[in-house]
PDB file of N, CA and C in Angstrom:
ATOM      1  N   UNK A   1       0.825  -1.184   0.000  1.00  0.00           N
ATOM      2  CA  UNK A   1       0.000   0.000   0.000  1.00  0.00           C
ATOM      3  C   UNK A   1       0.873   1.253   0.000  1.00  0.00           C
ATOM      4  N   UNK A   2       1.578   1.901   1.408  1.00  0.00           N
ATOM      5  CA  UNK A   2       2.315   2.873   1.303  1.00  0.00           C
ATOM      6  C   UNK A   2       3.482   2.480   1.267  1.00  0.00           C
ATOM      7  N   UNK A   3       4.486   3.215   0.577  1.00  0.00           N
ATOM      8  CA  UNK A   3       6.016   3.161   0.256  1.00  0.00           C
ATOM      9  C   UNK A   3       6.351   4.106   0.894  1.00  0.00           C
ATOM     10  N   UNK A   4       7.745   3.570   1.393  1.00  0.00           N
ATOM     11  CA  UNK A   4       8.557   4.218   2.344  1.00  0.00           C
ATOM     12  C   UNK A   4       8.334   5.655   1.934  1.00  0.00           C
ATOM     13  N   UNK A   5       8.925   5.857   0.948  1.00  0.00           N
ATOM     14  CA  UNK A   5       9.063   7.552   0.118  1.00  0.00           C
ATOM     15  C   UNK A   5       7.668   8.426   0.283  1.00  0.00           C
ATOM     16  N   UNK A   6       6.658   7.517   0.177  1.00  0.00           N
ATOM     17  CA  UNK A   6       4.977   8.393   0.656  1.00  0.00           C
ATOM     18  C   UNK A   6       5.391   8.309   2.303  1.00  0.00           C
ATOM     19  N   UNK A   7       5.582   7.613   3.027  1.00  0.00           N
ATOM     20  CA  UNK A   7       5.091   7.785   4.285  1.00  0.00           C
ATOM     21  C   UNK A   7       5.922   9.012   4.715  1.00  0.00           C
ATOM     22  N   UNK A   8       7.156   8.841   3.876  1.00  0.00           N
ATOM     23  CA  UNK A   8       8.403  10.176   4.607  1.00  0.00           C
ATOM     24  C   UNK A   8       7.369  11.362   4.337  1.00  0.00           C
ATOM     25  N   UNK A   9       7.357  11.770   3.033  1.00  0.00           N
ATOM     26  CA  UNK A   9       7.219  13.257   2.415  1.00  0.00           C
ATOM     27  C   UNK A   9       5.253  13.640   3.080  1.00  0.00           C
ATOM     28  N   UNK A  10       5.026  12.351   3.378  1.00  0.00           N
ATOM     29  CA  UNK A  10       3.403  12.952   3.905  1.00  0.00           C
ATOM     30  C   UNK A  10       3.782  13.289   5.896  1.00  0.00           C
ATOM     31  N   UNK A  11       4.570  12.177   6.400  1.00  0.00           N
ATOM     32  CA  UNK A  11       5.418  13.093   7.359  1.00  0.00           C
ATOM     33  C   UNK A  11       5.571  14.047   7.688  1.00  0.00           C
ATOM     34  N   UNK A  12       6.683  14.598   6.692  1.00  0.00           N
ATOM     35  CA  UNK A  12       7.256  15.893   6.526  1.00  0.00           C
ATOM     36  C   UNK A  12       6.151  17.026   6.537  1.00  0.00           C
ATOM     37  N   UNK A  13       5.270  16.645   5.614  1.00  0.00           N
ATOM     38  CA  UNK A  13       4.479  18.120   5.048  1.00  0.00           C
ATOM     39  C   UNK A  13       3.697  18.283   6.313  1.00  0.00           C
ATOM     40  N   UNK A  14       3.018  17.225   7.406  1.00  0.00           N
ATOM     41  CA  UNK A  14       2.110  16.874   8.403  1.00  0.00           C
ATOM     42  C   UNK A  14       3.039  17.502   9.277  1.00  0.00           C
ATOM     43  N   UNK A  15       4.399  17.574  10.242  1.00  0.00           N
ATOM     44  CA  UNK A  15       5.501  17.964  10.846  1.00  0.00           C
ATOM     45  C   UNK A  15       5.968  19.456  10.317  1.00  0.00           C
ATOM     46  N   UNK A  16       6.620  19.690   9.455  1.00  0.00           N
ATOM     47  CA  UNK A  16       7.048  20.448   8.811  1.00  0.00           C
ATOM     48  C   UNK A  16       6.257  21.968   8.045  1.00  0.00           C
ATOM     49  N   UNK A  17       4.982  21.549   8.095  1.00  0.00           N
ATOM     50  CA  UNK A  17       3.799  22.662   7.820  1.00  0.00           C
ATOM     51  C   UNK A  17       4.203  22.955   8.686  1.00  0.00           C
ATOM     52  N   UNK A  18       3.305  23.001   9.509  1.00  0.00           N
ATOM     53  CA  UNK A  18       3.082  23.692  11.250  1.00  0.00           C
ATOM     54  C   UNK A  18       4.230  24.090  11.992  1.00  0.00           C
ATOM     55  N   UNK A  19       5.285  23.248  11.588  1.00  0.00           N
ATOM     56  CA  UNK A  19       6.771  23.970  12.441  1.00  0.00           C
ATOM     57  C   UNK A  19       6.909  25.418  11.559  1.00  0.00           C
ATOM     58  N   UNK A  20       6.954  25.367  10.417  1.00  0.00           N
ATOM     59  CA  UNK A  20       7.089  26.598   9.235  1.00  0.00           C
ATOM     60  C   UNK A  20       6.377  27.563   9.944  1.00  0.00           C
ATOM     61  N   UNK A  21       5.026  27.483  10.051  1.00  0.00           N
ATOM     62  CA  UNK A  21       3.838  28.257  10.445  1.00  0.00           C
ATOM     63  C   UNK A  21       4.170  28.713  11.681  1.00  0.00           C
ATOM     64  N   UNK A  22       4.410  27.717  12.840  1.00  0.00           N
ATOM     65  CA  UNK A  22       4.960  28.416  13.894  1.00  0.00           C
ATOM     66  C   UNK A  22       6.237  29.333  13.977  1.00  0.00           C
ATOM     67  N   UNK A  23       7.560  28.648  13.407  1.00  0.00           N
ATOM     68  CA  UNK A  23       8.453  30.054  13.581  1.00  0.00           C
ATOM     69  C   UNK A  23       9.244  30.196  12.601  1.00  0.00           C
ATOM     70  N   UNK A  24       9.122  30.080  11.838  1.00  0.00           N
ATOM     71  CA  UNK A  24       9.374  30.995  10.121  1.00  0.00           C
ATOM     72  C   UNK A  24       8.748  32.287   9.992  1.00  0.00           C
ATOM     73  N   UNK A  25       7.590  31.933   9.530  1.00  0.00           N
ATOM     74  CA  UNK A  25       6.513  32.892   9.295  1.00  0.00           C
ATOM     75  C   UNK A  25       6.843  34.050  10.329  1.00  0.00           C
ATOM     76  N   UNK A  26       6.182  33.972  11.868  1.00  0.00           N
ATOM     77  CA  UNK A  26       6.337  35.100  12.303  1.00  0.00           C
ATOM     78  C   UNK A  26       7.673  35.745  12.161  1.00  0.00           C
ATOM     79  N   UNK A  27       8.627  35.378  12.597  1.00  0.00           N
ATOM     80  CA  UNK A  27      10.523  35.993  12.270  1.00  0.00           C
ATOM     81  C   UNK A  27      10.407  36.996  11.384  1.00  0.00           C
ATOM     82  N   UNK A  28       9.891  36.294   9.813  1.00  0.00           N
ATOM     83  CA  UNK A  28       9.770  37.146   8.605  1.00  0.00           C
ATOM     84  C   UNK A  28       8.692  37.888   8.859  1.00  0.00           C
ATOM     85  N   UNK A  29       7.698  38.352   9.294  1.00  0.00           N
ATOM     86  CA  UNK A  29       6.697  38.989   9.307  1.00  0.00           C
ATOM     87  C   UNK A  29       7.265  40.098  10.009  1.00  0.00           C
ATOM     88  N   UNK A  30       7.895  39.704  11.660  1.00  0.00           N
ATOM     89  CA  UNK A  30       8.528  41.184  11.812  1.00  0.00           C
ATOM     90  C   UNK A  30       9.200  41.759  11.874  1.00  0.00           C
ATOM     91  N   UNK A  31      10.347  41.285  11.022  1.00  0.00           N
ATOM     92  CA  UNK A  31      11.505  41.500  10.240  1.00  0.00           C
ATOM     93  C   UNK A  31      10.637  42.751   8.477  1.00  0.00           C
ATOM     94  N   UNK A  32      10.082  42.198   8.334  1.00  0.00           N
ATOM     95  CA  UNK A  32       9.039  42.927   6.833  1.00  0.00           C
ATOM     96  C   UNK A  32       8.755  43.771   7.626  1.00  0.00           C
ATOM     97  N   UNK A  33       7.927  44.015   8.591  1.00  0.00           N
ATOM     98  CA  UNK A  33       7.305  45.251   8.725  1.00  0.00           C
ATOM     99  C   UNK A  33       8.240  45.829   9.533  1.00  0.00           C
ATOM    100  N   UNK A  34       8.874  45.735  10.250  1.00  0.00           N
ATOM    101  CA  UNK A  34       9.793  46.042  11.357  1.00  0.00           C
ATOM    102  C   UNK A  34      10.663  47.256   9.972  1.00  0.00           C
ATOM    103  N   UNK A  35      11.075  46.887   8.696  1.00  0.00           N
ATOM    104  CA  UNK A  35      11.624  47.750   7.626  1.00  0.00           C
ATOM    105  C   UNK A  35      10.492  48.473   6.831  1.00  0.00           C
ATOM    106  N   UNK A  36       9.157  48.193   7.129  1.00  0.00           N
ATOM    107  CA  UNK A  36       8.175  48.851   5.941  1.00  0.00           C
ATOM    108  C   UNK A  36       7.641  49.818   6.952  1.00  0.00           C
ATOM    109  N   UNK A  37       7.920  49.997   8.360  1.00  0.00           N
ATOM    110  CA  UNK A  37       7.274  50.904   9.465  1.00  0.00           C
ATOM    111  C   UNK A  37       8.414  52.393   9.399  1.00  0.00           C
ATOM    112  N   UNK A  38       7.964  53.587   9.025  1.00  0.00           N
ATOM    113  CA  UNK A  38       8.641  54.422   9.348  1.00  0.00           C
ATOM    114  C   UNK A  38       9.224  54.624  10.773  1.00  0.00           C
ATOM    115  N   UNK A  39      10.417  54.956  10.913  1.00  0.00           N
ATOM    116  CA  UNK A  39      10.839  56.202  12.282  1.00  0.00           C
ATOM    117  C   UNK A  39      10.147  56.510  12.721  1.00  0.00           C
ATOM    118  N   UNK A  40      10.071  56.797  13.740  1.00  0.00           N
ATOM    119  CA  UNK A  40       8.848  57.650  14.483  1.00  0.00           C
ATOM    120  C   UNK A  40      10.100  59.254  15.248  1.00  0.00           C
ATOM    121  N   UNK A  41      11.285  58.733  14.925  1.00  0.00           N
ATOM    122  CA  UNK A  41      12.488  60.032  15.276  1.00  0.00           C
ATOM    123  C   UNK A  41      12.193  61.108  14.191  1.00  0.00           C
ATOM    124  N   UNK A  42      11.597  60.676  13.056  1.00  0.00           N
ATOM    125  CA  UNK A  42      11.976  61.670  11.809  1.00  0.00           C
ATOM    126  C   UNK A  42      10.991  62.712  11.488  1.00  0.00           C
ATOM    127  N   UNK A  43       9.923  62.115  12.359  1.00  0.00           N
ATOM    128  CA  UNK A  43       8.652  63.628  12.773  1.00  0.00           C
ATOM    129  C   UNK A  43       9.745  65.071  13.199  1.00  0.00           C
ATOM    130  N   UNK A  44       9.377  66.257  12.956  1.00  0.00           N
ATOM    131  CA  UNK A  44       9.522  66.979  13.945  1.00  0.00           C
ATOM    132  C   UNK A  44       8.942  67.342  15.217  1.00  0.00           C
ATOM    133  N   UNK A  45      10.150  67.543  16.001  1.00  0.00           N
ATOM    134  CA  UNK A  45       9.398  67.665  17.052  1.00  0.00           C
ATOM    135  C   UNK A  45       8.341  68.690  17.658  1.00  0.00           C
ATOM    136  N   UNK A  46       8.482  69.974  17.373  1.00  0.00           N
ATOM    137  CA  UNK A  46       7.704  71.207  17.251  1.00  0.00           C
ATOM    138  C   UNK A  46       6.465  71.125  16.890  1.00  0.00           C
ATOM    139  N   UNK A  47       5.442  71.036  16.869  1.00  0.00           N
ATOM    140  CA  UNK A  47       4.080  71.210  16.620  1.00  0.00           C
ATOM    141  C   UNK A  47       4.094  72.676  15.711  1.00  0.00           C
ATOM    142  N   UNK A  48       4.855  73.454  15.845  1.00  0.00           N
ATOM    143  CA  UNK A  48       4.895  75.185  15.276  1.00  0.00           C
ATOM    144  C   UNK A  48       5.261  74.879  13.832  1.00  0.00           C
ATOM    145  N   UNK A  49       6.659  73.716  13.968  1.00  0.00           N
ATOM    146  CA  UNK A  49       6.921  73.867  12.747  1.00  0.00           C
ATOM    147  C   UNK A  49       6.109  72.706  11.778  1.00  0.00           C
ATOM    148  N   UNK A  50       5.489  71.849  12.225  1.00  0.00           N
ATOM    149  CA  UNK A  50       4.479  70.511  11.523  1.00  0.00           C
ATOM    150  C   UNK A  50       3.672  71.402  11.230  1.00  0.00           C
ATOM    151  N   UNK A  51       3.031  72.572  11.148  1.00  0.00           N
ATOM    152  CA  UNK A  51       1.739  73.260  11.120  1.00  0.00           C
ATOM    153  C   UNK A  51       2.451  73.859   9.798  1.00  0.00           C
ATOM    154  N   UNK A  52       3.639  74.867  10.239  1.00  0.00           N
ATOM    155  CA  UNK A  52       4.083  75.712   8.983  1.00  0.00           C
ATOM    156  C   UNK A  52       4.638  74.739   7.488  1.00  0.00           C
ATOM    157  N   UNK A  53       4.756  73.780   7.945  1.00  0.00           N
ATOM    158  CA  UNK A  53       5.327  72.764   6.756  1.00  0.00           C
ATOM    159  C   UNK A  53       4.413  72.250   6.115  1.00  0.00           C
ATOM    160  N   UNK A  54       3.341  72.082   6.763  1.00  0.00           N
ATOM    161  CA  UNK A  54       1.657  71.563   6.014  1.00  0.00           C
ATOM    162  C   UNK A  54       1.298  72.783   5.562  1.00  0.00           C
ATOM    163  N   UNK A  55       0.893  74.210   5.949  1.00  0.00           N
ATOM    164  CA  UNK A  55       0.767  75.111   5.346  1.00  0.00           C
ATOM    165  C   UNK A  55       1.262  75.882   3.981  1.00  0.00           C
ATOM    166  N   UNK A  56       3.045  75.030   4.209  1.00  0.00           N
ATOM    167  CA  UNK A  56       3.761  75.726   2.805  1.00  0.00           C
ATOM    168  C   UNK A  56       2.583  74.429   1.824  1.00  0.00           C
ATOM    169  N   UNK A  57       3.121  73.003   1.969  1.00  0.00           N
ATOM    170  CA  UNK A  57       2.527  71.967   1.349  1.00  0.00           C
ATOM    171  C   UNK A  57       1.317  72.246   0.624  1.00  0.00           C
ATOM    172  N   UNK A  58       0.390  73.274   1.584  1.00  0.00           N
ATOM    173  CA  UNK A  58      -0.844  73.547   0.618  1.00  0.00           C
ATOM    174  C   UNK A  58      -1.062  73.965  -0.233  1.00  0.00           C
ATOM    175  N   UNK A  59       0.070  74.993   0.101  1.00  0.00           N
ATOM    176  CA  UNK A  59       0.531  76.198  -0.875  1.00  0.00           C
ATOM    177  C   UNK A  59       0.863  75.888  -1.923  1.00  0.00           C
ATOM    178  N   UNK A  60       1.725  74.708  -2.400  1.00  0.00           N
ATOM    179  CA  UNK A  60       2.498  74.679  -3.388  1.00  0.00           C
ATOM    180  C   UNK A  60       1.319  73.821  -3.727  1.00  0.00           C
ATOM    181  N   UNK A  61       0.735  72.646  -3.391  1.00  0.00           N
ATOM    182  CA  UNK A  61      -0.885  71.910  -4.181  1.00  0.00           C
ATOM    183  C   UNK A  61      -1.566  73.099  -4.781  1.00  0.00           C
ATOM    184  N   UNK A  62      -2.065  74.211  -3.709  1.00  0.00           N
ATOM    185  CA  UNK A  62      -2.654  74.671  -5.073  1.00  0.00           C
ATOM    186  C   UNK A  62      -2.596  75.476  -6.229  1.00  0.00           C
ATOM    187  N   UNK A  63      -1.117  76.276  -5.679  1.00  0.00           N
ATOM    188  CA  UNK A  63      -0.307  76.725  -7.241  1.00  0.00           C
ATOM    189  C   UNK A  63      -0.152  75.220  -8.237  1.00  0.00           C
ATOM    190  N   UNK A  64       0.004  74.589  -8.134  1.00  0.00           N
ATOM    191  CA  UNK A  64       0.282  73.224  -8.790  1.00  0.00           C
ATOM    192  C   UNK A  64      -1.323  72.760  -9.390  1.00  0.00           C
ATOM    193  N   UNK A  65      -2.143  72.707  -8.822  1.00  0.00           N
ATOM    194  CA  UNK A  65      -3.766  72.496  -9.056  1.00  0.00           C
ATOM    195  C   UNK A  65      -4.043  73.786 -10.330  1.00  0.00           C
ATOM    196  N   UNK A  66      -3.926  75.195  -9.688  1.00  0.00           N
ATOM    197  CA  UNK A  66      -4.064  76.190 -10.845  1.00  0.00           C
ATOM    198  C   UNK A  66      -3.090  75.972 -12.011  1.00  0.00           C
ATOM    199  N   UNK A  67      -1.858  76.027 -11.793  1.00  0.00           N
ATOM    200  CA  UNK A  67      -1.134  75.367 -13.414  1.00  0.00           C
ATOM    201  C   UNK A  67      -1.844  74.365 -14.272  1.00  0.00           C
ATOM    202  N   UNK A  68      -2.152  73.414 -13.464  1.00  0.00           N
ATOM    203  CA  UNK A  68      -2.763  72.328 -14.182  1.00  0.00           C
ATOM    204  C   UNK A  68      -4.077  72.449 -14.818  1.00  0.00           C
ATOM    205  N   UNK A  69      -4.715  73.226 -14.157  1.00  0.00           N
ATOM    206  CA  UNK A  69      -6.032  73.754 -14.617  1.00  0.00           C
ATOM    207  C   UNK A  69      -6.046  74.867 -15.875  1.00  0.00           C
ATOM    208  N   UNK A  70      -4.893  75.716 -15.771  1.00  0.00           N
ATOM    209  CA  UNK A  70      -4.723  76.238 -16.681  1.00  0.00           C
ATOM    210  C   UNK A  70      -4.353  76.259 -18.339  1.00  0.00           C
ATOM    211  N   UNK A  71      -3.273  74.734 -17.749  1.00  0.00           N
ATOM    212  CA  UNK A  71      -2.810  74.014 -19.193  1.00  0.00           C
ATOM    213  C   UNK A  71      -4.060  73.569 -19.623  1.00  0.00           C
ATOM    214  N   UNK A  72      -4.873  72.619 -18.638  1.00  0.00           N
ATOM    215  CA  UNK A  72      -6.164  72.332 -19.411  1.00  0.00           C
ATOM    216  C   UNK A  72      -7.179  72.840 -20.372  1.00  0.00           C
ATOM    217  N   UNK A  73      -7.311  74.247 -19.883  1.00  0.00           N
ATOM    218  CA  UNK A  73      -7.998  75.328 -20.265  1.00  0.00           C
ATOM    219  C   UNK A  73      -7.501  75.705 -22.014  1.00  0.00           C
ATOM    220  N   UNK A  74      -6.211  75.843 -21.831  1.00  0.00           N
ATOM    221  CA  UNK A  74      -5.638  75.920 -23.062  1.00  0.00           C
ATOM    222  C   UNK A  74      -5.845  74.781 -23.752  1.00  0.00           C
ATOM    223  N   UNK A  75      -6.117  73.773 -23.570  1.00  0.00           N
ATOM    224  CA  UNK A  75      -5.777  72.833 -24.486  1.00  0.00           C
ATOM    225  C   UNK A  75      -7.008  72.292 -24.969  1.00  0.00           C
ATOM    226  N   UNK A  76      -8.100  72.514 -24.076  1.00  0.00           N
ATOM    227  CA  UNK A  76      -9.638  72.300 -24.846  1.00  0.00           C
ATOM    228  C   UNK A  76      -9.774  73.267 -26.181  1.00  0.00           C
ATOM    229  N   UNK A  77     -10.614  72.806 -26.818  1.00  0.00           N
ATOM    230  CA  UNK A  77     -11.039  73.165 -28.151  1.00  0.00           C
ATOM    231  C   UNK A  77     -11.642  74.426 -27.721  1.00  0.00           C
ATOM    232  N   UNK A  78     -11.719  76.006 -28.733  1.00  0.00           N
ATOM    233  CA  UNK A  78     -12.517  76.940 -28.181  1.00  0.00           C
ATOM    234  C   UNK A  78     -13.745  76.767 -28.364  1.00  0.00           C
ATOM    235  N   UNK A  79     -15.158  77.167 -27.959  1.00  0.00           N
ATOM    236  CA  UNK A  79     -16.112  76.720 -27.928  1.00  0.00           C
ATOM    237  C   UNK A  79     -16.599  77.959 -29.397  1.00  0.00           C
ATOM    238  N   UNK A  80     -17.391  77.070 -30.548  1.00  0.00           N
ATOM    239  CA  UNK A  80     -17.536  78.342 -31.227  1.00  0.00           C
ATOM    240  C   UNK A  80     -18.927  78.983 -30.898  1.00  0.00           C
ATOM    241  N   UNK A  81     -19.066  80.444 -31.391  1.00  0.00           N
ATOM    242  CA  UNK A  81     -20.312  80.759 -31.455  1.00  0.00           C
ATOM    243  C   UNK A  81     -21.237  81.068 -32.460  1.00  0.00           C
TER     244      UNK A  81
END
């Protein structure tokens, strides 16, 4: 019925799943995120200056929003009358 070579490798996968699952998996999991998680040092610390740095940020979105709107403008067909 079973041969040596089935009983090993159905063994293995029955043993060898679940050891994987237990400590493989996690290691690599927080090793991955442990590198995909930013600093939390690289905030500034100031609240004065996080406010003024989002404020320039807006600034430059919506000069950047009006350019873009503008090229658009140009580039539609004129409407005739």
């Amino acid at each position: 019925m079973f041969h040596g070579i089935e009983v090993f490798f159905t063994l293995a996968a029955v043993v060898g799943g679940p050891l994987l699952a237990v400590l493989v998996v996690p290691t690599l999991a927080k090793r991955f995120l442990r590198a995909a998680s930013p600093p939390v040092e690289r905030l500034p610390a100031d609240p004065d200056d996080l406010s003024r740095r989002v404020a320039e940020l807006e600034e430059r979105l919506d000069f950047a929003e009006r350019l873009l709107a503008q090229q658009r403008d140009a580039a539609l067909p004129k409407p005739k009358a």
